[in-house]
PDB file of N, CA and C in Angstrom:
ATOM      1  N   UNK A   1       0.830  -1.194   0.000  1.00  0.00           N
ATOM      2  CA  UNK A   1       0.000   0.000   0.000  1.00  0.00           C
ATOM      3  C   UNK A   1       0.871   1.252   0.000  1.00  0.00           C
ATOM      4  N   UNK A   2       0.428   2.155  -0.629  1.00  0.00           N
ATOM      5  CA  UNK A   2       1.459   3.718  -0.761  1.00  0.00           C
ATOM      6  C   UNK A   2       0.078   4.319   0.579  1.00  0.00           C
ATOM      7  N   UNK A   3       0.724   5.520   0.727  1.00  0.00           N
ATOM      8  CA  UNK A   3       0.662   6.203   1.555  1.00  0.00           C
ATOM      9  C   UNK A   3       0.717   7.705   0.955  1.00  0.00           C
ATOM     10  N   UNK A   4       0.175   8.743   1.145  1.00  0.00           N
ATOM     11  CA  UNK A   4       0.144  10.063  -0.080  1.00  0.00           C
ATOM     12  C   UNK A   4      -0.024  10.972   1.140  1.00  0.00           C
ATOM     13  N   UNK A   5       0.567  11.810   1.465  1.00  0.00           N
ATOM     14  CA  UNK A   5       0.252  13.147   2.728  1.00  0.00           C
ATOM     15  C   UNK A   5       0.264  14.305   1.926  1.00  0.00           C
ATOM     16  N   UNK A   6      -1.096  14.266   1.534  1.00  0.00           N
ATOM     17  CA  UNK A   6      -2.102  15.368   0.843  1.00  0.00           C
ATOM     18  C   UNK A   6      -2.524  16.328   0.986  1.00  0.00           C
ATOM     19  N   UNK A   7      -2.450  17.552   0.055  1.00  0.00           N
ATOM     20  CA  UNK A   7      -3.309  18.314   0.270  1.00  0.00           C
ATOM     21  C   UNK A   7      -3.818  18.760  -0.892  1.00  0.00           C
ATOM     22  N   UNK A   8      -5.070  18.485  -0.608  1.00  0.00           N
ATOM     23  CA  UNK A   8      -6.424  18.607  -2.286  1.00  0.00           C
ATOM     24  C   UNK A   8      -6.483  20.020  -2.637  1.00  0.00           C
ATOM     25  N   UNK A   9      -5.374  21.110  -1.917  1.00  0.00           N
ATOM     26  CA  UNK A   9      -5.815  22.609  -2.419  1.00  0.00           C
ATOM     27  C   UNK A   9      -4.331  22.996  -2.927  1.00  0.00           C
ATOM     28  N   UNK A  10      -3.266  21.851  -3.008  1.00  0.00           N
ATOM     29  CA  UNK A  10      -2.253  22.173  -3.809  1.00  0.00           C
ATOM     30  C   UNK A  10      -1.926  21.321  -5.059  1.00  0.00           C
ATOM     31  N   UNK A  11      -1.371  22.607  -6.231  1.00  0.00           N
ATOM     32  CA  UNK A  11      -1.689  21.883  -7.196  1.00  0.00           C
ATOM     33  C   UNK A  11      -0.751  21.044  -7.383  1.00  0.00           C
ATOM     34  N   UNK A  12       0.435  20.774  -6.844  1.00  0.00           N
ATOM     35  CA  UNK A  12       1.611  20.088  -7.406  1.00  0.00           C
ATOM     36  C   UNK A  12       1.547  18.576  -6.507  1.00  0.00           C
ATOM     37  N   UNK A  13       0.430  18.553  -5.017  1.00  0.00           N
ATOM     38  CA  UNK A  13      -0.043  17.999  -3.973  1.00  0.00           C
ATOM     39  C   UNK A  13      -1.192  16.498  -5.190  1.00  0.00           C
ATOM     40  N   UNK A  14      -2.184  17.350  -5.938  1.00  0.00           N
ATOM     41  CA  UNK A  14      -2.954  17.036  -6.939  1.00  0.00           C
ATOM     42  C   UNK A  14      -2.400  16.288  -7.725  1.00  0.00           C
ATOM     43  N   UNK A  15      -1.034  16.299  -8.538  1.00  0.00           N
ATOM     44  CA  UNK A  15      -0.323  16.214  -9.226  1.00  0.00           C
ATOM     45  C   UNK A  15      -0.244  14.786  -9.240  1.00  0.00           C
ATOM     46  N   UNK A  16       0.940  14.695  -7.757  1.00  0.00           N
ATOM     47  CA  UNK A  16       1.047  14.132  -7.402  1.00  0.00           C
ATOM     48  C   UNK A  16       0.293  12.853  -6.741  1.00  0.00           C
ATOM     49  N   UNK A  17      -0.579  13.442  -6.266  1.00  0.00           N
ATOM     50  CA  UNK A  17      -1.991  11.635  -6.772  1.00  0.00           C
ATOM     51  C   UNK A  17      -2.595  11.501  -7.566  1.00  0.00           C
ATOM     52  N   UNK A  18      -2.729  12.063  -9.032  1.00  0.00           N
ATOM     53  CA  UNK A  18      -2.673  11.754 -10.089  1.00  0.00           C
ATOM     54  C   UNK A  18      -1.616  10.878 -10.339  1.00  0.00           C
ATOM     55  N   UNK A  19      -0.640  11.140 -10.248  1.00  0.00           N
ATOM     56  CA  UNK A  19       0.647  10.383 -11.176  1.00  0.00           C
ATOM     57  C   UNK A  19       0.365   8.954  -9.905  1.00  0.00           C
ATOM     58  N   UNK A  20      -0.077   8.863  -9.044  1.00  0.00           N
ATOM     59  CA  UNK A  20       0.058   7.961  -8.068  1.00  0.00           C
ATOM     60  C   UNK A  20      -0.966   6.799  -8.848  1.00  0.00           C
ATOM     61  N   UNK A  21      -2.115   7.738  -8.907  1.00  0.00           N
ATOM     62  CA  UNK A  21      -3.554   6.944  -9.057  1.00  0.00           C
ATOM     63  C   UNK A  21      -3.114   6.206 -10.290  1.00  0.00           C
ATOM     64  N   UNK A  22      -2.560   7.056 -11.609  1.00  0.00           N
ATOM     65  CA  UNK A  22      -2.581   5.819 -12.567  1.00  0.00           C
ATOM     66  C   UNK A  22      -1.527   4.798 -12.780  1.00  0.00           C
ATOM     67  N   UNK A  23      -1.122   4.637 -11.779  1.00  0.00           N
ATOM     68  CA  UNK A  23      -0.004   3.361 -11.488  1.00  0.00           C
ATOM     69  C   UNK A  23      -0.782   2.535 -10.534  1.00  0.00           C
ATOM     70  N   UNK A  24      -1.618   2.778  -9.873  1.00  0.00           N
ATOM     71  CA  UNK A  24      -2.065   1.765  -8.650  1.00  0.00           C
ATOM     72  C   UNK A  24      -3.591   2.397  -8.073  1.00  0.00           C
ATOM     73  N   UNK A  25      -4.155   1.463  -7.641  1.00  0.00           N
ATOM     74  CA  UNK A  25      -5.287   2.057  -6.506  1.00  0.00           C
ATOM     75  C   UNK A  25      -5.393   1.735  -5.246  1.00  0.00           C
ATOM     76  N   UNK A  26      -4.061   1.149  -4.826  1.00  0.00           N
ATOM     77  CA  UNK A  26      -3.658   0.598  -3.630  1.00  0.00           C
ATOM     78  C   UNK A  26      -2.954   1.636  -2.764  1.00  0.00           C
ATOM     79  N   UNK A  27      -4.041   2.715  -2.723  1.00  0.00           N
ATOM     80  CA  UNK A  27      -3.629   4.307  -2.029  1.00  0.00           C
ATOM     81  C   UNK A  27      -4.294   4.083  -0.711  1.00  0.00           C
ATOM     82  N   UNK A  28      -3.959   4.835   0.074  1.00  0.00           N
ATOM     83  CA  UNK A  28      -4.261   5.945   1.366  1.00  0.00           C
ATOM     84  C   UNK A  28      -3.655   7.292   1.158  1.00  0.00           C
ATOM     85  N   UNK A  29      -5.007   7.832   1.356  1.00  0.00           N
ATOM     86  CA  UNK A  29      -4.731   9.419   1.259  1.00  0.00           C
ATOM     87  C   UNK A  29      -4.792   9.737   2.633  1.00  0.00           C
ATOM     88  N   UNK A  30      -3.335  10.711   3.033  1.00  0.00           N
ATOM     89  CA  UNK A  30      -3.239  10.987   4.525  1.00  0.00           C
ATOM     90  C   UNK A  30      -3.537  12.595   4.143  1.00  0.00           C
ATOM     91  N   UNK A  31      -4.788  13.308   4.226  1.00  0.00           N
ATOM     92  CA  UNK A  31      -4.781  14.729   4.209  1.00  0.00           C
ATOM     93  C   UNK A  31      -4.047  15.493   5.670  1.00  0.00           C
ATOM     94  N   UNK A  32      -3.232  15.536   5.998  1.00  0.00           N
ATOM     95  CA  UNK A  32      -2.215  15.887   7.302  1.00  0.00           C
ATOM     96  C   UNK A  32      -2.475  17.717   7.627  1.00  0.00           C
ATOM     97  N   UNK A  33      -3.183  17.794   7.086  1.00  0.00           N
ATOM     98  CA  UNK A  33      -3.185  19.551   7.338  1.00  0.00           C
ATOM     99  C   UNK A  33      -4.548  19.193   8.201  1.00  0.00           C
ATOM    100  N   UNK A  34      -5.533  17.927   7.887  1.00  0.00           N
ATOM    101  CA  UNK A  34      -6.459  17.787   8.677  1.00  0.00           C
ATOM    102  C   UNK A  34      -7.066  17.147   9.613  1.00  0.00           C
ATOM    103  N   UNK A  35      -5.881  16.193   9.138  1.00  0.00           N
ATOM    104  CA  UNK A  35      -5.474  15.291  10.947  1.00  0.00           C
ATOM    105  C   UNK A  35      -4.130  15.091  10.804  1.00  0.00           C
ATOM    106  N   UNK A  36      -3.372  16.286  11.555  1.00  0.00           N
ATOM    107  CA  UNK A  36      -2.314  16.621  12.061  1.00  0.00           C
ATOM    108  C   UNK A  36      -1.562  15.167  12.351  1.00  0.00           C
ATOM    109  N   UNK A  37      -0.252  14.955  11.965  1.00  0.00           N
ATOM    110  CA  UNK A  37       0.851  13.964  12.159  1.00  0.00           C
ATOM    111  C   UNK A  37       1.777  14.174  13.635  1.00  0.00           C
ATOM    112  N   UNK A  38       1.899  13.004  14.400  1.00  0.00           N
ATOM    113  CA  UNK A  38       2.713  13.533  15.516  1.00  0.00           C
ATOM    114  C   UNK A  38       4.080  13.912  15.013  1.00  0.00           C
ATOM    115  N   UNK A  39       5.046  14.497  16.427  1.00  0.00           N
ATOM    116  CA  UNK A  39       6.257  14.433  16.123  1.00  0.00           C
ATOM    117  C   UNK A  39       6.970  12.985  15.571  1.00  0.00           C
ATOM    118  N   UNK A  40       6.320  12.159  16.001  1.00  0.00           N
ATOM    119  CA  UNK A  40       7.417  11.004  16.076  1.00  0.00           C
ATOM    120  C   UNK A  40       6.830   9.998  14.342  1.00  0.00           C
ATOM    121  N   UNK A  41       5.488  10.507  14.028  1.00  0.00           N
ATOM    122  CA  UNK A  41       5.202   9.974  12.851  1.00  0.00           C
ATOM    123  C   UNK A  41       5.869  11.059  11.891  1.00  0.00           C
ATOM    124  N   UNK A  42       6.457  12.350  12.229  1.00  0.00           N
ATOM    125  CA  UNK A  42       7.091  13.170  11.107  1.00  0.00           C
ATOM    126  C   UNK A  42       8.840  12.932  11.171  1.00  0.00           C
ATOM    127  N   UNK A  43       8.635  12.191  12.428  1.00  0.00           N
ATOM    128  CA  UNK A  43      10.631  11.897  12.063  1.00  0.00           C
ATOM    129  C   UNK A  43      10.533  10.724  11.496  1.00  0.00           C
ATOM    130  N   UNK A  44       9.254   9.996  11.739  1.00  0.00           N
ATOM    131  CA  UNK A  44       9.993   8.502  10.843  1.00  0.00           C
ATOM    132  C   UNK A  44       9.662   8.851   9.092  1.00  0.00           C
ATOM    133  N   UNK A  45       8.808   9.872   9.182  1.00  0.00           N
ATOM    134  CA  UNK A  45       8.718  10.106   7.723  1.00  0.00           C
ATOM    135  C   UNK A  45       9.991  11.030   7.161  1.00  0.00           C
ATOM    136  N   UNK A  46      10.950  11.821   7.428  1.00  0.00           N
ATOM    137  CA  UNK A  46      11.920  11.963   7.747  1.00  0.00           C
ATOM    138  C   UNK A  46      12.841  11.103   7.210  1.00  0.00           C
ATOM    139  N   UNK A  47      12.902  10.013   8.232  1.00  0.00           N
ATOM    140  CA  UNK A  47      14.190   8.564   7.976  1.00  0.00           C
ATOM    141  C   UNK A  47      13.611   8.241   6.901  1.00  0.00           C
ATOM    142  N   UNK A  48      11.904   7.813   6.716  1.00  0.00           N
ATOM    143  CA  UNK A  48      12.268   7.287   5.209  1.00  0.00           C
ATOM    144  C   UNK A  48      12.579   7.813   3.718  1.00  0.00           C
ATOM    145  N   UNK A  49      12.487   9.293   4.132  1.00  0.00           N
ATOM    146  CA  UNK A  49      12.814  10.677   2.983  1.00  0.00           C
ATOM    147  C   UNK A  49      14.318  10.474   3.017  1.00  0.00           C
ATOM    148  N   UNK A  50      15.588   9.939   4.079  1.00  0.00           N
ATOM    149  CA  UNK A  50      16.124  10.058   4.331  1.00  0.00           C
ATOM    150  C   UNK A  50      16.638  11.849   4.168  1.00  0.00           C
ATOM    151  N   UNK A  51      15.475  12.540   4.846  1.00  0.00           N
ATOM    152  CA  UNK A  51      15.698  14.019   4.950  1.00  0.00           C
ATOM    153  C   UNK A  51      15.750  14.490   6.180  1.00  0.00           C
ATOM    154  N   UNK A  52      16.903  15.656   6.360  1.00  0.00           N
ATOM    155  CA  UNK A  52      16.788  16.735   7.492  1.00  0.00           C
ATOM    156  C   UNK A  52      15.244  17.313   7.595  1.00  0.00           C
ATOM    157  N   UNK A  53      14.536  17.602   8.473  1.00  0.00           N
ATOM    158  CA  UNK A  53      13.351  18.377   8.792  1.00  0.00           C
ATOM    159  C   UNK A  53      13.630  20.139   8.011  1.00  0.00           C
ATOM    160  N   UNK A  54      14.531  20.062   7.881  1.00  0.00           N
ATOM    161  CA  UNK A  54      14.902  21.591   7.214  1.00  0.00           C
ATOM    162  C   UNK A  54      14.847  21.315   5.723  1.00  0.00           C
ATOM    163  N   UNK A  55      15.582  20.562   5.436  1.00  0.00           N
ATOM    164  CA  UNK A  55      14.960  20.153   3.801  1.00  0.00           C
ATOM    165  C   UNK A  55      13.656  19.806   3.074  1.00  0.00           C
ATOM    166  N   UNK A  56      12.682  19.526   4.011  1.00  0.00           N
ATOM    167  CA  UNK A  56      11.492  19.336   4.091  1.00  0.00           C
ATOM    168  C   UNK A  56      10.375  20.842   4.242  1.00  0.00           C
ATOM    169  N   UNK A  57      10.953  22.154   4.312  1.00  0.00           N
ATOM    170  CA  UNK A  57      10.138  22.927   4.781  1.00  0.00           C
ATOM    171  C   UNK A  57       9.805  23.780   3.411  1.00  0.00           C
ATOM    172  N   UNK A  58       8.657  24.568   3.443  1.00  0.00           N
ATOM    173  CA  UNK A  58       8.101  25.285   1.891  1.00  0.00           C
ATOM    174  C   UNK A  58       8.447  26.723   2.742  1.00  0.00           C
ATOM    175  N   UNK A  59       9.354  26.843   2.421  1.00  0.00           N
ATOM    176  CA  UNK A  59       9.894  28.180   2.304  1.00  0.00           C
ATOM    177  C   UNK A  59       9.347  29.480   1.807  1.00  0.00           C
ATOM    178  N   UNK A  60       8.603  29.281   1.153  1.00  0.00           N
ATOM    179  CA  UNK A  60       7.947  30.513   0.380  1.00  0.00           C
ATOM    180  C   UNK A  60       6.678  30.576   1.218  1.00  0.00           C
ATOM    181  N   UNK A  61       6.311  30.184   2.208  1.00  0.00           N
ATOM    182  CA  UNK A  61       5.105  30.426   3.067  1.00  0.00           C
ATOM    183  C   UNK A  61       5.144  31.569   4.314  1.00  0.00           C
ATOM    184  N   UNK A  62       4.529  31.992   4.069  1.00  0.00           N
ATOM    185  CA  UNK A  62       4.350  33.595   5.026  1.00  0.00           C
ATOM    186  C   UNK A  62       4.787  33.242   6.123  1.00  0.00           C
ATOM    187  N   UNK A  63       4.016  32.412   6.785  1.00  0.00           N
ATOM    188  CA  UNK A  63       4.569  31.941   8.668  1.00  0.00           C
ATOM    189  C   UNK A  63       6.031  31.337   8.337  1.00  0.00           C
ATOM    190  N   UNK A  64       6.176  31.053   7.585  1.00  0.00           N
ATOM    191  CA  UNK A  64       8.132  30.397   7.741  1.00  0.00           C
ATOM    192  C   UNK A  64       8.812  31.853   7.832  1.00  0.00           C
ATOM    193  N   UNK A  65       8.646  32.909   6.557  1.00  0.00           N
ATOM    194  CA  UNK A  65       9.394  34.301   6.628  1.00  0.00           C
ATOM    195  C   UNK A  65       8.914  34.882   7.322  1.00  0.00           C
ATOM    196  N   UNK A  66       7.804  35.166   8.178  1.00  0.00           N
ATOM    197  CA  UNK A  66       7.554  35.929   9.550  1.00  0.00           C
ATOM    198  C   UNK A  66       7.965  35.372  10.144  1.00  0.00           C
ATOM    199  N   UNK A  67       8.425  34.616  10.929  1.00  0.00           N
ATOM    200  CA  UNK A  67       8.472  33.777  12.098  1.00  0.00           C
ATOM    201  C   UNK A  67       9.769  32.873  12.070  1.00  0.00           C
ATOM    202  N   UNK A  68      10.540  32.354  11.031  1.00  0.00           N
ATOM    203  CA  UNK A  68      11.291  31.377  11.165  1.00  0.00           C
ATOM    204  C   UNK A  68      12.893  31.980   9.988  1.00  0.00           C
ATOM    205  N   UNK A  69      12.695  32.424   9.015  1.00  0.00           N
ATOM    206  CA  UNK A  69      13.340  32.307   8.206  1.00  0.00           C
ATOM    207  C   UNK A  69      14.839  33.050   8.774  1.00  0.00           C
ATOM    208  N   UNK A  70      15.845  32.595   8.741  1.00  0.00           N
ATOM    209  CA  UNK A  70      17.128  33.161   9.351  1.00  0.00           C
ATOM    210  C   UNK A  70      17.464  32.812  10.724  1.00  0.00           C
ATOM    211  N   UNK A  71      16.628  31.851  11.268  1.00  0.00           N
ATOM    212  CA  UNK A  71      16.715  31.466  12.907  1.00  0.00           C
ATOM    213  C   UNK A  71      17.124  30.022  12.921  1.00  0.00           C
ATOM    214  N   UNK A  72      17.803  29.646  13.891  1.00  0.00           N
ATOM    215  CA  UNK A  72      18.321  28.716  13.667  1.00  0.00           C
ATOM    216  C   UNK A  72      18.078  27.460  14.998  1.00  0.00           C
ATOM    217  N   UNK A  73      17.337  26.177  14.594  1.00  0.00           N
ATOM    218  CA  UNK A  73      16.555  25.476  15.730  1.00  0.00           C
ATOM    219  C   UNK A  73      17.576  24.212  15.186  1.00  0.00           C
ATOM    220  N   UNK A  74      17.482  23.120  16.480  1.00  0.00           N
ATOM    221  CA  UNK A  74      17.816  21.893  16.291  1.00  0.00           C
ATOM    222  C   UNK A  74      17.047  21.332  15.325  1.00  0.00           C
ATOM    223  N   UNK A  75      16.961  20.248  14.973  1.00  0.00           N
ATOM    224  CA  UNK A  75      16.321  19.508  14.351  1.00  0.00           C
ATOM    225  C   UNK A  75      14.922  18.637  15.009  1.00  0.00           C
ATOM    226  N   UNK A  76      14.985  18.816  16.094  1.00  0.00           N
ATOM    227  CA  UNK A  76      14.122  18.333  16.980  1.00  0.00           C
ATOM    228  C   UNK A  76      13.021  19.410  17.185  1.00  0.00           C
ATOM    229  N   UNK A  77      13.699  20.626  17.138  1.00  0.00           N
ATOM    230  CA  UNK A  77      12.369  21.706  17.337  1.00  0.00           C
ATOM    231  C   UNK A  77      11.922  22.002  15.918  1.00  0.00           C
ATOM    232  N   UNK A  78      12.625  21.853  14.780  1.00  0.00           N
ATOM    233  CA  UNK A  78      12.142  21.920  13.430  1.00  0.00           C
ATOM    234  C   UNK A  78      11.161  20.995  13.014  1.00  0.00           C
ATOM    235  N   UNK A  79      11.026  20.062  13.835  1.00  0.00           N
ATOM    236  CA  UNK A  79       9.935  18.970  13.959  1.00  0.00           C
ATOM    237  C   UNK A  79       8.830  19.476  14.558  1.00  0.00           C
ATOM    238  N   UNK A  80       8.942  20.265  15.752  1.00  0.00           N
ATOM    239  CA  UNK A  80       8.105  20.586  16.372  1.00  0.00           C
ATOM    240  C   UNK A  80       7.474  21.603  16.230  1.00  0.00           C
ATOM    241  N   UNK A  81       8.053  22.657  15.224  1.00  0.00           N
ATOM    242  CA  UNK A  81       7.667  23.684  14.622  1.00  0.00           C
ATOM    243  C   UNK A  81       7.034  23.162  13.077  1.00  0.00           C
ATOM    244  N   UNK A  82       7.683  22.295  12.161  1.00  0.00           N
ATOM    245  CA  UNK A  82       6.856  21.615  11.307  1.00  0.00           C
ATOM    246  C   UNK A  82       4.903  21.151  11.821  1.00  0.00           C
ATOM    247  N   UNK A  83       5.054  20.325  12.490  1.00  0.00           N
ATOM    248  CA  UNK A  83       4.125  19.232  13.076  1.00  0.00           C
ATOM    249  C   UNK A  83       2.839  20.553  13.833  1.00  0.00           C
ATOM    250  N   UNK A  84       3.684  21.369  14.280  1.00  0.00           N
ATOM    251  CA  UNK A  84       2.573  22.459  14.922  1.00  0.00           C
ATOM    252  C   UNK A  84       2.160  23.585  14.080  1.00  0.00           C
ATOM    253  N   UNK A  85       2.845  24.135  12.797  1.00  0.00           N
ATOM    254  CA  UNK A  85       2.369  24.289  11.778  1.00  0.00           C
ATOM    255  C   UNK A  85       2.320  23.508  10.140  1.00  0.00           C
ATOM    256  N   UNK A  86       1.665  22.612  10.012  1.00  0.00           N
ATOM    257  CA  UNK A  86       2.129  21.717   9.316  1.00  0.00           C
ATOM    258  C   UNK A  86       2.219  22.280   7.549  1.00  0.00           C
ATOM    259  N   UNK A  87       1.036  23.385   7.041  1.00  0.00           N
ATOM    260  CA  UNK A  87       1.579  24.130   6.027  1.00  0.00           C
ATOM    261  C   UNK A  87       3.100  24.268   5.442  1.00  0.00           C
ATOM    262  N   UNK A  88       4.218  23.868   6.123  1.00  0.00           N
ATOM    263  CA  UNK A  88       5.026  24.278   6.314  1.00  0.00           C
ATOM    264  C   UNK A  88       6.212  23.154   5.588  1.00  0.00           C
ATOM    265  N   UNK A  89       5.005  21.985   5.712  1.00  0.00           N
ATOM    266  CA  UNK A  89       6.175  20.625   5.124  1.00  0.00           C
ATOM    267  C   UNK A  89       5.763  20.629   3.341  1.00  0.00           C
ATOM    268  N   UNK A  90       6.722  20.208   2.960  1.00  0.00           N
ATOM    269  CA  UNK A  90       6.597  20.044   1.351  1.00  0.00           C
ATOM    270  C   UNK A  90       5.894  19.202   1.296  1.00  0.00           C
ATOM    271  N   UNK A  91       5.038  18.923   0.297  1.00  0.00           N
ATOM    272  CA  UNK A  91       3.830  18.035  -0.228  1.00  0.00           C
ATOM    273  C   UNK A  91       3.939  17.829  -2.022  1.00  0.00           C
ATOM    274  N   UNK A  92       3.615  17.019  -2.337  1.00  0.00           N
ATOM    275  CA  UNK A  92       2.845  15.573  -1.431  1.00  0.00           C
ATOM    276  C   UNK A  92       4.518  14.433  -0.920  1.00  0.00           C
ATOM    277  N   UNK A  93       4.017  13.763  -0.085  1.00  0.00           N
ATOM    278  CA  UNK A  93       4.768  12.844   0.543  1.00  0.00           C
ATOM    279  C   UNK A  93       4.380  11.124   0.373  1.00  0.00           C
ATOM    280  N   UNK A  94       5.278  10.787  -0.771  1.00  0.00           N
ATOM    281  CA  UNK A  94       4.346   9.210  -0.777  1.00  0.00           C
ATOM    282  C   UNK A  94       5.415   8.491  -0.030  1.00  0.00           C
ATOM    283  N   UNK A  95       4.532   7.295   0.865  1.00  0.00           N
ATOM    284  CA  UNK A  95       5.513   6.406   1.274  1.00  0.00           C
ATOM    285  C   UNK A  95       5.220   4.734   0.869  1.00  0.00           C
ATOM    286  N   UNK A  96       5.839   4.167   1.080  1.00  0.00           N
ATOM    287  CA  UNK A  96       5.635   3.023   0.508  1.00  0.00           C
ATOM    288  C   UNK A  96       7.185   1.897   1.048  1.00  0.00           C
ATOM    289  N   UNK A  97       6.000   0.763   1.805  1.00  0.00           N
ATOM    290  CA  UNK A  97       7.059   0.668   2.877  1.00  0.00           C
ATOM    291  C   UNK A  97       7.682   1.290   3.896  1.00  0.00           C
ATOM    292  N   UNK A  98       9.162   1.023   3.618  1.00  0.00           N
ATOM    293  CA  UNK A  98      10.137   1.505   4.802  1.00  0.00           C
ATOM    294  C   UNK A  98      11.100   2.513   3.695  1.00  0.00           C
ATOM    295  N   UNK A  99      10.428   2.938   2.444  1.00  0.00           N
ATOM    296  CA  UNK A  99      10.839   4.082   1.708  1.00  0.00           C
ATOM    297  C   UNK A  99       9.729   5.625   1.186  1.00  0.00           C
ATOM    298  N   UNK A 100      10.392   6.478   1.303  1.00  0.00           N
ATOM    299  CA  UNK A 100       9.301   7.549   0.993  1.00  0.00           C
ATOM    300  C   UNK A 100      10.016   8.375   0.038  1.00  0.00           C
ATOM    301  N   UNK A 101       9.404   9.358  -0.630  1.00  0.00           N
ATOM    302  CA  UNK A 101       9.841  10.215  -1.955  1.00  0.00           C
ATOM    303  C   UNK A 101       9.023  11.517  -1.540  1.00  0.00           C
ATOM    304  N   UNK A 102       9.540  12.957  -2.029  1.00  0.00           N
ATOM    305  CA  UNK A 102       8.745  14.318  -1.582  1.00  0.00           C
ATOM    306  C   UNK A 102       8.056  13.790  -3.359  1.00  0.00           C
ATOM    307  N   UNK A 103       7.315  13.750  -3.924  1.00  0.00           N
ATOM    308  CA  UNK A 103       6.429  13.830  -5.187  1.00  0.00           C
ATOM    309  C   UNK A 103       6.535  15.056  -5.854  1.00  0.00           C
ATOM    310  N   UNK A 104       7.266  16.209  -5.696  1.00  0.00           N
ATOM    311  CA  UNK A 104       7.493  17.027  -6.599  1.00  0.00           C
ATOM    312  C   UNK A 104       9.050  16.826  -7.395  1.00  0.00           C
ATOM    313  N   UNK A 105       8.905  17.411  -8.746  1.00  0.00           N
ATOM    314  CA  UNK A 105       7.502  16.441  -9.692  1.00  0.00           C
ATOM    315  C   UNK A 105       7.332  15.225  -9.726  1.00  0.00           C
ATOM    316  N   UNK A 106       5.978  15.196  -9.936  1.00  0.00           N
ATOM    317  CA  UNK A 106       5.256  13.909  -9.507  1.00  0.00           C
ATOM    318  C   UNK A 106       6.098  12.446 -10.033  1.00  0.00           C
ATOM    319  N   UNK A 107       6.804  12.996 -10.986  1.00  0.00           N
ATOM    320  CA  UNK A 107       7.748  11.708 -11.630  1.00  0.00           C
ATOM    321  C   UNK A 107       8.580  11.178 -10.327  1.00  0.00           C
ATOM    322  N   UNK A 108       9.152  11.830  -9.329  1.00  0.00           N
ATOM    323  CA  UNK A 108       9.732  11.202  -8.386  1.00  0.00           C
ATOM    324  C   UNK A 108       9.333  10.342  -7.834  1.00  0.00           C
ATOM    325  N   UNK A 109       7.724   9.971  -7.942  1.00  0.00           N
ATOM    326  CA  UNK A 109       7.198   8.562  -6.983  1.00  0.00           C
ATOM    327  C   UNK A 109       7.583   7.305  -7.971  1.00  0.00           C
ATOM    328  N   UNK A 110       7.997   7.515  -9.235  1.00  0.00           N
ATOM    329  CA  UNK A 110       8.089   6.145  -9.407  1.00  0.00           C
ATOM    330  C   UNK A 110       9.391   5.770  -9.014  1.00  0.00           C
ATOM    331  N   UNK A 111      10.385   5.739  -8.379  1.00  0.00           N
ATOM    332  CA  UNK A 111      11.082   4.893  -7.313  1.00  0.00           C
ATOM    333  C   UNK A 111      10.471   4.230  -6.664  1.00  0.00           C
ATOM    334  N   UNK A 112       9.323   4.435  -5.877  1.00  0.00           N
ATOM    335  CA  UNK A 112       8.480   3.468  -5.241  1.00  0.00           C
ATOM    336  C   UNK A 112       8.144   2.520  -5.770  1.00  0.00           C
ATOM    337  N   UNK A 113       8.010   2.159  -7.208  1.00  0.00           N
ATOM    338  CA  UNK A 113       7.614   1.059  -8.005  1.00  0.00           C
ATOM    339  C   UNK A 113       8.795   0.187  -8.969  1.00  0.00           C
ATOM    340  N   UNK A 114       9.874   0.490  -8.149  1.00  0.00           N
ATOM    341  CA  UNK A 114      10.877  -0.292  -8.657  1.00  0.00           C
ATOM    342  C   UNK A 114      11.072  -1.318  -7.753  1.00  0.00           C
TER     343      UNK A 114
END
C-alpha cells in the first residue's frame, strides 16, 4: 500500500496523486493539514525521505518568513515547529514501505515502483 500526505488545495499535492492513481489504486490518502501527524510519525517520515526536517520545509510560506526564516533550531524543534504548523512541510509525501519520496515532480514517486 502507498501512503500520499495530501493536500487537495495544492496543485503540485494534486499532481502528485494523479501520477500515483494511474499506477495503482492501492492508495491511502493521509490529508495531514487535517489530521495533524505527531512528532514522532514526522521523524519517521523523515528517515524514510532520508531528509533533514529543514529540507522538508516550503519556504515561500508567510509563517516560515515571519516567524522562522534566518533562525536557527535543532532539528528536533524543526519537527516541532513543522508538526505544529504543518503548512510548512513540502507536499505531497508518498511512502511506501520503509521508503518515501517528496512527489514534486510527480515523476519522483516512481522509485516506489521499482
Amino acid at each position: 500500500m502507498f501512503i500520499i500526505y495530501h493536500n487537495p488545495r495544492c496543485k503540485k499535492s494534486r499532481a502528485g496523486l494523479l501520477y500515483l492513481q494511474s499506477k495503482t489504486d492501492d492508495i491511502k490518502i493521509a490529508e495531514y493539514l487535517k489530521h495533524t501527524i505527531s512528532e514522532q510519525e514526522f521523524k519517521d517520515l523523515l528517515m524514510k525521505l532520508n531528509k533533514k526536517p529543514q529540507e522538508m520545509i516550503r519556504v515561500q510560506e508567510s509563517i516560515y518568513k515571519q516567524n522562522f526564516k534566518g533562525k536557527n533550531f535543532t532539528d528536533d524543534e524543526w519537527v516541532k515547529i513543522m508538526v505544529e504548523n504543518p503548512k510548512l512541510i513540502k507536499r505531497p509525501i508518498v511512502v511506501k514501505d520503509h521508503k518515501a519520496v517528496w512527489g514534486d515532480p510527480a515523476e519522483n514517486i516512481e522509485v516506489l515502483f521499482k
